[in-house]
PDB file of N, CA and C in Angstrom:
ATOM      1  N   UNK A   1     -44.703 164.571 -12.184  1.00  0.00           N
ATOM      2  CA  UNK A   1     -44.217 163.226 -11.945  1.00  0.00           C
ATOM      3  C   UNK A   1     -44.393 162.828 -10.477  1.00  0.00           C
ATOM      4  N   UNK A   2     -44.182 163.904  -9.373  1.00  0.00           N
ATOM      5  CA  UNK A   2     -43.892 163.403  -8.186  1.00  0.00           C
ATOM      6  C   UNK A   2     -45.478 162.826  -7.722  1.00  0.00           C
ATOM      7  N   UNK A   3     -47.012 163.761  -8.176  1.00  0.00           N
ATOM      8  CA  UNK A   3     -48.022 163.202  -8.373  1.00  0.00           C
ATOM      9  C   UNK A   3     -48.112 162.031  -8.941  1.00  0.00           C
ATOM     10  N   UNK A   4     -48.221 161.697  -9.757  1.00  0.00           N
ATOM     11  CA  UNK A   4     -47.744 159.806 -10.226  1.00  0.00           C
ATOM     12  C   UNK A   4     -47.733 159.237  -9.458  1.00  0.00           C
ATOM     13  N   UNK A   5     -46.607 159.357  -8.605  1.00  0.00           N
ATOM     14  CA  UNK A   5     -45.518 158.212  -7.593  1.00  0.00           C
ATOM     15  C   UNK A   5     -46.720 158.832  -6.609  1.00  0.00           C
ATOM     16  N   UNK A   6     -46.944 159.429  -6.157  1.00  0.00           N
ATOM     17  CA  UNK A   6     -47.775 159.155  -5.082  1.00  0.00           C
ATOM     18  C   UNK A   6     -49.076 158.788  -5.236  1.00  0.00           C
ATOM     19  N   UNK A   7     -49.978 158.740  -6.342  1.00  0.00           N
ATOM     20  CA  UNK A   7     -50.745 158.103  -6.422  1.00  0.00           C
ATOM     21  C   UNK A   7     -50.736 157.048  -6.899  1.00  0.00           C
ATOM     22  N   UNK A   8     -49.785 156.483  -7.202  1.00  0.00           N
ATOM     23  CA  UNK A   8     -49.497 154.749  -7.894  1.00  0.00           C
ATOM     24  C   UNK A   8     -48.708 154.617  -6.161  1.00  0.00           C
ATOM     25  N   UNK A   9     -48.761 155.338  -5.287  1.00  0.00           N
ATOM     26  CA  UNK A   9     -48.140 154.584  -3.711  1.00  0.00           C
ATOM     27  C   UNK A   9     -49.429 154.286  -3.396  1.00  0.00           C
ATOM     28  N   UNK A  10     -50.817 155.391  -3.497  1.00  0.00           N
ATOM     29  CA  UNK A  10     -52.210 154.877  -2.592  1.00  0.00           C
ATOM     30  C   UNK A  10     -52.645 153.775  -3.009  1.00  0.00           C
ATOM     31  N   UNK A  11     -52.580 153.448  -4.312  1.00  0.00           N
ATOM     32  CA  UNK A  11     -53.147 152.754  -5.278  1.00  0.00           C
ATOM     33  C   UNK A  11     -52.440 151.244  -4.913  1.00  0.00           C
ATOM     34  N   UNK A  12     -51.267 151.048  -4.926  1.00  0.00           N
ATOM     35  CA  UNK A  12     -50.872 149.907  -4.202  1.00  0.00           C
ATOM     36  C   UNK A  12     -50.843 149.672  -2.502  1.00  0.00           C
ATOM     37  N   UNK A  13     -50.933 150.665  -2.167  1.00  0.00           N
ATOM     38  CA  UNK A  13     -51.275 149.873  -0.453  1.00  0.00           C
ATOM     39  C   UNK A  13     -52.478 149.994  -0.183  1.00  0.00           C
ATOM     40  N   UNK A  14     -53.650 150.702  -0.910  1.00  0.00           N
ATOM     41  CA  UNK A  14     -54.948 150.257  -1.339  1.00  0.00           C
ATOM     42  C   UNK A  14     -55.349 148.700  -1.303  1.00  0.00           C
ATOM     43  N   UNK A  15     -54.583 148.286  -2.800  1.00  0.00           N
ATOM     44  CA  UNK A  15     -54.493 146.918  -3.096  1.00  0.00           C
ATOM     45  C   UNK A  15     -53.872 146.178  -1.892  1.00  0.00           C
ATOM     46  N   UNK A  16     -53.053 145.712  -1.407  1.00  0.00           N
ATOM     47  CA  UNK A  16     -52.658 145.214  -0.481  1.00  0.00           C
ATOM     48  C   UNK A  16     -53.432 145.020   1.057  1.00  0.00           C
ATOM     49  N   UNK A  17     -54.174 146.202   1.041  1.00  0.00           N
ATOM     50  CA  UNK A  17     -55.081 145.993   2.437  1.00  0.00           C
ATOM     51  C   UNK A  17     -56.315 145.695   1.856  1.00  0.00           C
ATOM     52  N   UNK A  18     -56.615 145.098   0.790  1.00  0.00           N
ATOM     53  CA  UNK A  18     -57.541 144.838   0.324  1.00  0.00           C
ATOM     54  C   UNK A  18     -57.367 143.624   0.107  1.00  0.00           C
ATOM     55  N   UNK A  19     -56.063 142.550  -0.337  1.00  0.00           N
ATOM     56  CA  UNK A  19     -55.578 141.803  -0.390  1.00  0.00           C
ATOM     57  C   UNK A  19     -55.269 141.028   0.680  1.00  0.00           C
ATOM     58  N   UNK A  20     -55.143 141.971   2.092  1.00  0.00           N
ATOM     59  CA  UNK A  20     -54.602 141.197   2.840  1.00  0.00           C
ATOM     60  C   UNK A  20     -56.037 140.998   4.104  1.00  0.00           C
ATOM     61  N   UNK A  21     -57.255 141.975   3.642  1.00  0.00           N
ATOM     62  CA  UNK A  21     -58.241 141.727   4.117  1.00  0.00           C
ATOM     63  C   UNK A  21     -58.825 140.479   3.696  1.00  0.00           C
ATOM     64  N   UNK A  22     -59.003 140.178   2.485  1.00  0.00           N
ATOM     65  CA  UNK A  22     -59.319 139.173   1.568  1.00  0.00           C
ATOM     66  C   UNK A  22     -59.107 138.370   2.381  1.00  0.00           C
ATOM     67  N   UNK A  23     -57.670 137.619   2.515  1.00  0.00           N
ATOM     68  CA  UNK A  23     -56.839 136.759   3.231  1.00  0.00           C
ATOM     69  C   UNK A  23     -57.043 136.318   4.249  1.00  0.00           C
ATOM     70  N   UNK A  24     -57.406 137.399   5.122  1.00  0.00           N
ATOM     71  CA  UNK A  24     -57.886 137.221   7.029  1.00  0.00           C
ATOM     72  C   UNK A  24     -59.117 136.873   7.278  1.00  0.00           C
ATOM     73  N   UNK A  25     -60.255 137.027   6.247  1.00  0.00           N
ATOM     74  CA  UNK A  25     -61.839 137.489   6.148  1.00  0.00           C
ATOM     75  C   UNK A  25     -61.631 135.372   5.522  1.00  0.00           C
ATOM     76  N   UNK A  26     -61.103 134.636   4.632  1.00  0.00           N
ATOM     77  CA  UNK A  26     -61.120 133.618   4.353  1.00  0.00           C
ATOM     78  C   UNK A  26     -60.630 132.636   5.474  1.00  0.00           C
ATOM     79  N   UNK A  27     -59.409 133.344   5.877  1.00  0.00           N
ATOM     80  CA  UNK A  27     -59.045 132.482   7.376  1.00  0.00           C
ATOM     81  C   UNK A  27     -59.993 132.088   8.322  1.00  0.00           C
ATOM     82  N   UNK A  28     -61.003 133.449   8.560  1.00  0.00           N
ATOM     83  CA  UNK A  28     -61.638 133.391   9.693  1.00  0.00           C
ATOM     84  C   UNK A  28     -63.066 133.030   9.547  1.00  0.00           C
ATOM     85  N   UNK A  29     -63.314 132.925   7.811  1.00  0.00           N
ATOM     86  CA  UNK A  29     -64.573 132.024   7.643  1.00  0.00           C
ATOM     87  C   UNK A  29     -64.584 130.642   7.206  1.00  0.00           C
ATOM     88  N   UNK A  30     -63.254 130.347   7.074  1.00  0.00           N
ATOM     89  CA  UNK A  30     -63.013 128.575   6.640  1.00  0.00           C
ATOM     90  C   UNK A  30     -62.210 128.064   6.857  1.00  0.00           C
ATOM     91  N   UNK A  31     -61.162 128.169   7.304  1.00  0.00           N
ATOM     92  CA  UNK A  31     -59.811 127.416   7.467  1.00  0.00           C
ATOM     93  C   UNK A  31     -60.149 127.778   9.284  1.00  0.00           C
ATOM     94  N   UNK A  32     -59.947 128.494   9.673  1.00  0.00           N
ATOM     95  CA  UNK A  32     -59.797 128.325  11.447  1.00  0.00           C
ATOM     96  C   UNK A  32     -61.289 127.732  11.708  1.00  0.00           C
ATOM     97  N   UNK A  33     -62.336 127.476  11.116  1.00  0.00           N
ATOM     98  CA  UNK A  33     -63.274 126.902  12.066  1.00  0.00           C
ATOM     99  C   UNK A  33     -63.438 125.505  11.710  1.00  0.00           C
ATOM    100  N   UNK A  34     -62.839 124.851  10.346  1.00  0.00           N
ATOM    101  CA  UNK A  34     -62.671 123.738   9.683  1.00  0.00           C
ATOM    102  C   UNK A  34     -61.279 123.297  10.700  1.00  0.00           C
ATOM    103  N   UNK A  35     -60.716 123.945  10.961  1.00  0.00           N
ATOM    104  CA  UNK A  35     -59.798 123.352  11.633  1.00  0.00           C
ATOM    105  C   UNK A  35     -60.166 123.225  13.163  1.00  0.00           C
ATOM    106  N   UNK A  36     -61.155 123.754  13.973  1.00  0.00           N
ATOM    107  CA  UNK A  36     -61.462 123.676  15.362  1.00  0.00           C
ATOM    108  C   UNK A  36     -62.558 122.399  15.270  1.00  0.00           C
ATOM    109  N   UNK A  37     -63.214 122.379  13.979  1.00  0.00           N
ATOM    110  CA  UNK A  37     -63.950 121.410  13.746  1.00  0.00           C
ATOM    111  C   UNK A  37     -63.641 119.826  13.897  1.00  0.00           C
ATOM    112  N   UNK A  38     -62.433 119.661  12.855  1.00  0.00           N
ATOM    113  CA  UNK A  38     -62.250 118.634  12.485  1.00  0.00           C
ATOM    114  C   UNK A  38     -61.156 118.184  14.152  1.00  0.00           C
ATOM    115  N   UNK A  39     -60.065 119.268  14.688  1.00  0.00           N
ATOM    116  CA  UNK A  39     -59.701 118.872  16.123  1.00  0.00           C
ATOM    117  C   UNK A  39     -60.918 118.317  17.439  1.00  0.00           C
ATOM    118  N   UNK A  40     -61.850 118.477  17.172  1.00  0.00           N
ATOM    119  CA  UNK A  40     -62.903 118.077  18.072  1.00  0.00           C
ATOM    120  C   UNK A  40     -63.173 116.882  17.704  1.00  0.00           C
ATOM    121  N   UNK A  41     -63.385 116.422  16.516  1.00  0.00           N
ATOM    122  CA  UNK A  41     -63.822 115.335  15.842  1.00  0.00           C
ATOM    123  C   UNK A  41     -65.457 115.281  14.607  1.00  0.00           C
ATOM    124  N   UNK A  42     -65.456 116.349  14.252  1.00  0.00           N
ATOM    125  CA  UNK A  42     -66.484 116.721  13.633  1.00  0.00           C
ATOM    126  C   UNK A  42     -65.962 116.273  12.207  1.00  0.00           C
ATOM    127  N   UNK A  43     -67.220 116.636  11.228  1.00  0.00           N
ATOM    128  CA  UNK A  43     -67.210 116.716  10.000  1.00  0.00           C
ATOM    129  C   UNK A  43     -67.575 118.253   9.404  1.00  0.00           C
ATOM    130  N   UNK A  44     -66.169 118.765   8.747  1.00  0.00           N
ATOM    131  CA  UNK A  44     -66.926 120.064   8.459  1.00  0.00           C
ATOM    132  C   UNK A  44     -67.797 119.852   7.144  1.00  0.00           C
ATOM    133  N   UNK A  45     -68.438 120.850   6.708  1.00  0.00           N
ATOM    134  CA  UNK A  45     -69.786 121.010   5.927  1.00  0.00           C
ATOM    135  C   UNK A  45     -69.081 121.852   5.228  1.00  0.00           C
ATOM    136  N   UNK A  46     -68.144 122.515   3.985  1.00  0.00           N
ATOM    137  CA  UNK A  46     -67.901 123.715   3.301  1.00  0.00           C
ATOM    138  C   UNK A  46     -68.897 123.906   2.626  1.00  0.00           C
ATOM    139  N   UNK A  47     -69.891 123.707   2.268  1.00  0.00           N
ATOM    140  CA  UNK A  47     -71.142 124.208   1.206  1.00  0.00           C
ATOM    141  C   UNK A  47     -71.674 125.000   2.549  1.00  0.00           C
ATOM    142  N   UNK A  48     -71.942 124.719   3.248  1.00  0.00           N
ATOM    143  CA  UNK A  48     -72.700 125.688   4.612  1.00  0.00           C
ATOM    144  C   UNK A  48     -72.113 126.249   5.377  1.00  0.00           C
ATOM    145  N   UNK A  49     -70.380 125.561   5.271  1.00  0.00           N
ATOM    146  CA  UNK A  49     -69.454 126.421   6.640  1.00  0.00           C
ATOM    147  C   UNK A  49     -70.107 125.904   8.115  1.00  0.00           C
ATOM    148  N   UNK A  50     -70.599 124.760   7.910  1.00  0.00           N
ATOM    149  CA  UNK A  50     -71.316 124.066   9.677  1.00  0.00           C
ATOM    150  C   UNK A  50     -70.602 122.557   9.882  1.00  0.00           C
ATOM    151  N   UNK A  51     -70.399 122.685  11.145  1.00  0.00           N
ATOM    152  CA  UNK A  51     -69.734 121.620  11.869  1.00  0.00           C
ATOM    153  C   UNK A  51     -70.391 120.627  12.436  1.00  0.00           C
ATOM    154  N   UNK A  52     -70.253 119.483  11.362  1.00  0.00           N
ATOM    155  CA  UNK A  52     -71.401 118.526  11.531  1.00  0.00           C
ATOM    156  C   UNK A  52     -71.009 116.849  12.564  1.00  0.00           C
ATOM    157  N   UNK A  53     -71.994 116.673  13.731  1.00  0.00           N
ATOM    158  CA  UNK A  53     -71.295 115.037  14.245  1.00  0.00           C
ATOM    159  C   UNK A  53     -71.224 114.005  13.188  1.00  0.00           C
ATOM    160  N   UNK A  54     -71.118 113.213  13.219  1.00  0.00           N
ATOM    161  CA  UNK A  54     -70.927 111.968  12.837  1.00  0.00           C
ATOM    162  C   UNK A  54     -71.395 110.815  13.705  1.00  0.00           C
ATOM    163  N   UNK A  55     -72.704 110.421  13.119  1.00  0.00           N
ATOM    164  CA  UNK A  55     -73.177 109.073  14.285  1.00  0.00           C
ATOM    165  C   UNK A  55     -73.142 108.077  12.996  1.00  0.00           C
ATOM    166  N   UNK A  56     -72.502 107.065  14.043  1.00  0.00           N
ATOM    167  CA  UNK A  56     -72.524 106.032  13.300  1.00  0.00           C
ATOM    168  C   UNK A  56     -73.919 105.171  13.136  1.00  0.00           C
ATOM    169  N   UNK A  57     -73.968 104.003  11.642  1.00  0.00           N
ATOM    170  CA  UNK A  57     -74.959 103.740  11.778  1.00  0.00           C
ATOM    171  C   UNK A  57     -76.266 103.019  12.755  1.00  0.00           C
ATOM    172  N   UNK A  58     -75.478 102.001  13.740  1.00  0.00           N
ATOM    173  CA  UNK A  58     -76.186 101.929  14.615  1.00  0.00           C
ATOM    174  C   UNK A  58     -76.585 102.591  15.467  1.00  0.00           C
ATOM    175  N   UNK A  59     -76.207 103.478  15.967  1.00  0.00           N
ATOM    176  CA  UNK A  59     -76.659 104.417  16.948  1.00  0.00           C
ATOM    177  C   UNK A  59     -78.145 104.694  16.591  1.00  0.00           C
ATOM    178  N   UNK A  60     -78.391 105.361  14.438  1.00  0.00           N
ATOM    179  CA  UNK A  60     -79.313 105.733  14.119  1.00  0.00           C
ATOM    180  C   UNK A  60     -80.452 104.477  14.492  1.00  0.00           C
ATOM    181  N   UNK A  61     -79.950 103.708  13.761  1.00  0.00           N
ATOM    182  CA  UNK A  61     -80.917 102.585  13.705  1.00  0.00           C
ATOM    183  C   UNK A  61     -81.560 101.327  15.195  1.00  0.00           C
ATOM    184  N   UNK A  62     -80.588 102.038  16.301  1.00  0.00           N
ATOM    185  CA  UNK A  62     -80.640 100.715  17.291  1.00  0.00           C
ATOM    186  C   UNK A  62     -79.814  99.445  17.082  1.00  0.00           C
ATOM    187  N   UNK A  63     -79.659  99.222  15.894  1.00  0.00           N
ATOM    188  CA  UNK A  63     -79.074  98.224  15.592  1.00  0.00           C
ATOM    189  C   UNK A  63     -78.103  97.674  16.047  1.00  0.00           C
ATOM    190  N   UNK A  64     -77.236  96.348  16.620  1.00  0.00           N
ATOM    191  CA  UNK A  64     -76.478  96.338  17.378  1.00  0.00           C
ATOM    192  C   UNK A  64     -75.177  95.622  16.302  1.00  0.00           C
ATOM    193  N   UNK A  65     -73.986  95.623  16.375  1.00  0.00           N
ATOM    194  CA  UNK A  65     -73.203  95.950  15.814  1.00  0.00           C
ATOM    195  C   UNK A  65     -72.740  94.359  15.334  1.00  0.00           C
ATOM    196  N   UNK A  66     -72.360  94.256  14.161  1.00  0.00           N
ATOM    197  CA  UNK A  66     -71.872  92.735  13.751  1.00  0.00           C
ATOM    198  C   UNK A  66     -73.297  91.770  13.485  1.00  0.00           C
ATOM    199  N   UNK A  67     -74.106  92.246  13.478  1.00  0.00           N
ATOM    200  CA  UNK A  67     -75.369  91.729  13.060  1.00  0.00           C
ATOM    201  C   UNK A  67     -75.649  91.012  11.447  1.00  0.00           C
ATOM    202  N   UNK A  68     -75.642  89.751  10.992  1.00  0.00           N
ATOM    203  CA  UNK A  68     -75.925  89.509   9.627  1.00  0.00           C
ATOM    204  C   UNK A  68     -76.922  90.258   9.289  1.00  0.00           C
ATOM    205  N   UNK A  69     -76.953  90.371   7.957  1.00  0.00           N
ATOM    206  CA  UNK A  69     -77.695  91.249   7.152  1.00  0.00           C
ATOM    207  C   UNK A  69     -79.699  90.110   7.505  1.00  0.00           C
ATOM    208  N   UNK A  70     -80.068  91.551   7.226  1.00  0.00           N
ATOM    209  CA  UNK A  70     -81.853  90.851   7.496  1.00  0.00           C
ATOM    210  C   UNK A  70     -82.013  90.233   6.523  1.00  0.00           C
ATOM    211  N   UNK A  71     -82.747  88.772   6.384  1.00  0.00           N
ATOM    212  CA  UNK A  71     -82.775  87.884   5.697  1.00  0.00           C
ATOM    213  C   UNK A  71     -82.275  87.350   4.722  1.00  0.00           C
ATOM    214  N   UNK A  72     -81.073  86.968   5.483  1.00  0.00           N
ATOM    215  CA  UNK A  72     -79.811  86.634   4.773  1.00  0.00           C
ATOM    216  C   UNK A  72     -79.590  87.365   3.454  1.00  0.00           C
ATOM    217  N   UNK A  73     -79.543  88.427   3.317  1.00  0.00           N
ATOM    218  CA  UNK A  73     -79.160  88.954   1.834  1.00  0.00           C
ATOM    219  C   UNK A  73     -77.451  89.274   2.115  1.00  0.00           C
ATOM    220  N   UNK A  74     -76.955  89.302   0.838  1.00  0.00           N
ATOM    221  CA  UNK A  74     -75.585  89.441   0.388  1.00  0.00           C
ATOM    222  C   UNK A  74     -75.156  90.734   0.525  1.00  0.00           C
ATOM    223  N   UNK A  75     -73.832  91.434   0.294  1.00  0.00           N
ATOM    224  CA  UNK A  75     -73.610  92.680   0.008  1.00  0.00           C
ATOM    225  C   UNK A  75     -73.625  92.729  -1.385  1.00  0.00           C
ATOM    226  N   UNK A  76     -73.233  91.736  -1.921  1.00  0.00           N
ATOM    227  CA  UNK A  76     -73.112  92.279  -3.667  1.00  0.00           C
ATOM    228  C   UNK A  76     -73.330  90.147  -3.884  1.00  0.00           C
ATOM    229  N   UNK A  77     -74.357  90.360  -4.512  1.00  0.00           N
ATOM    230  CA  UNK A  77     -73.878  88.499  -5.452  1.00  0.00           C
ATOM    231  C   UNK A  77     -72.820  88.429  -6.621  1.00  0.00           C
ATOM    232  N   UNK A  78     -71.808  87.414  -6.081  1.00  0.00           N
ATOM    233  CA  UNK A  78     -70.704  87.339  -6.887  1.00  0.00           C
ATOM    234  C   UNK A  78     -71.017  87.028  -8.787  1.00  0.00           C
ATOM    235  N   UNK A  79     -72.274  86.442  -8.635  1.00  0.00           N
ATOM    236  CA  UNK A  79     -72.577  86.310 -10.042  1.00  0.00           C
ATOM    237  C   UNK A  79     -72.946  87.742 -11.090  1.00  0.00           C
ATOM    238  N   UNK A  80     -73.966  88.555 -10.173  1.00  0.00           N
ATOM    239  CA  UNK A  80     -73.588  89.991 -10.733  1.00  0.00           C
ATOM    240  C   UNK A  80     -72.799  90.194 -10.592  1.00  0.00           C
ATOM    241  N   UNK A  81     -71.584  90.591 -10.165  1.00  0.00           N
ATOM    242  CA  UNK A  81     -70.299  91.188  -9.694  1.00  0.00           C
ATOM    243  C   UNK A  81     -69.365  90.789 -10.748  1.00  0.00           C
ATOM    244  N   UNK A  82     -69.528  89.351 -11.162  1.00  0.00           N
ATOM    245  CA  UNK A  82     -68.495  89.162 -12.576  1.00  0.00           C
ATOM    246  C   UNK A  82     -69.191  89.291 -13.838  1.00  0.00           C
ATOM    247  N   UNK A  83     -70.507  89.162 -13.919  1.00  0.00           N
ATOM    248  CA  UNK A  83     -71.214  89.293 -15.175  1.00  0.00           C
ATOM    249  C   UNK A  83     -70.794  91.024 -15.730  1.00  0.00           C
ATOM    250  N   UNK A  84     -70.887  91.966 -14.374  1.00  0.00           N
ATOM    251  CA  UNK A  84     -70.640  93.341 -14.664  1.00  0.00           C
ATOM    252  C   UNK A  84     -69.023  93.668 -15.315  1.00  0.00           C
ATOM    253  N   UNK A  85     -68.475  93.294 -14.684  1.00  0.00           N
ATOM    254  CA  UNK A  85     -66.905  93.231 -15.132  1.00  0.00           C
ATOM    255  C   UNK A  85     -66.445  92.670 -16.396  1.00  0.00           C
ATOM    256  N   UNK A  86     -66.848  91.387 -16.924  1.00  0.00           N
ATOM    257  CA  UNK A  86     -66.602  91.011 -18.371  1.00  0.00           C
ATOM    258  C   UNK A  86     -66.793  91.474 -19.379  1.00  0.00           C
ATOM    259  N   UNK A  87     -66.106  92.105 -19.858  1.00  0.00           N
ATOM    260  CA  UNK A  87     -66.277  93.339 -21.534  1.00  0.00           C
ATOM    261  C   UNK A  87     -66.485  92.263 -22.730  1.00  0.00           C
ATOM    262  N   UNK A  88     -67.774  93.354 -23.262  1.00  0.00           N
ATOM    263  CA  UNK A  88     -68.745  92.499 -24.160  1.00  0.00           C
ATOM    264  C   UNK A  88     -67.907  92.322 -25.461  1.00  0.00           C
ATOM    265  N   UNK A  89     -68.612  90.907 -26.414  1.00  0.00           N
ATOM    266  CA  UNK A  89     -67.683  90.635 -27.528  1.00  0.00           C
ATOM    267  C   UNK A  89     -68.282  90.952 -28.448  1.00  0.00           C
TER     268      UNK A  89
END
């Protein structure tokens, strides 16, 4: 019996430092760098684990800010916009 108890003792603090490796090994690959990330002002990436800027769109484009749309186009025409919404009879 006293064999038992001591191998059901390795067997659980086995588990536990295995558990608590788990734990530290997730901290230190996603939560503490998602969090140094997003305090800087980044965008984190979890599919890659990379800490990505954020430029806004003019920056990309040159474009200068409050600008009407190029040749006069709409964001959405209100006539599509309600034709889509009315459920058919």
């Amino acid at each position: 019996m006293n064999k038992t108890i001591t191998r059901l003792k390795y067997v659980f603090i086995g588990l536990f430092l295995l558990s608590s490796g788990g734990v530290l090994a997730y901290h230190a690959m996603w939560v503490w760098p998602k969090e140094r990330c997003e305090a800087r002002g980044g965008a984190w990436a979890g599919k890659w684990l990379k800490c990505a800027t954020v430029y806004p769109i003019e920056t990309l484009t040159r474009r200068p800010a409050n600008v009407p749309p190029i040749n006069g186009e709409t964001d959405a025409p209100p006539a599509a916009a309600q034709s889509a919404v009315q459920p058919k009879k």
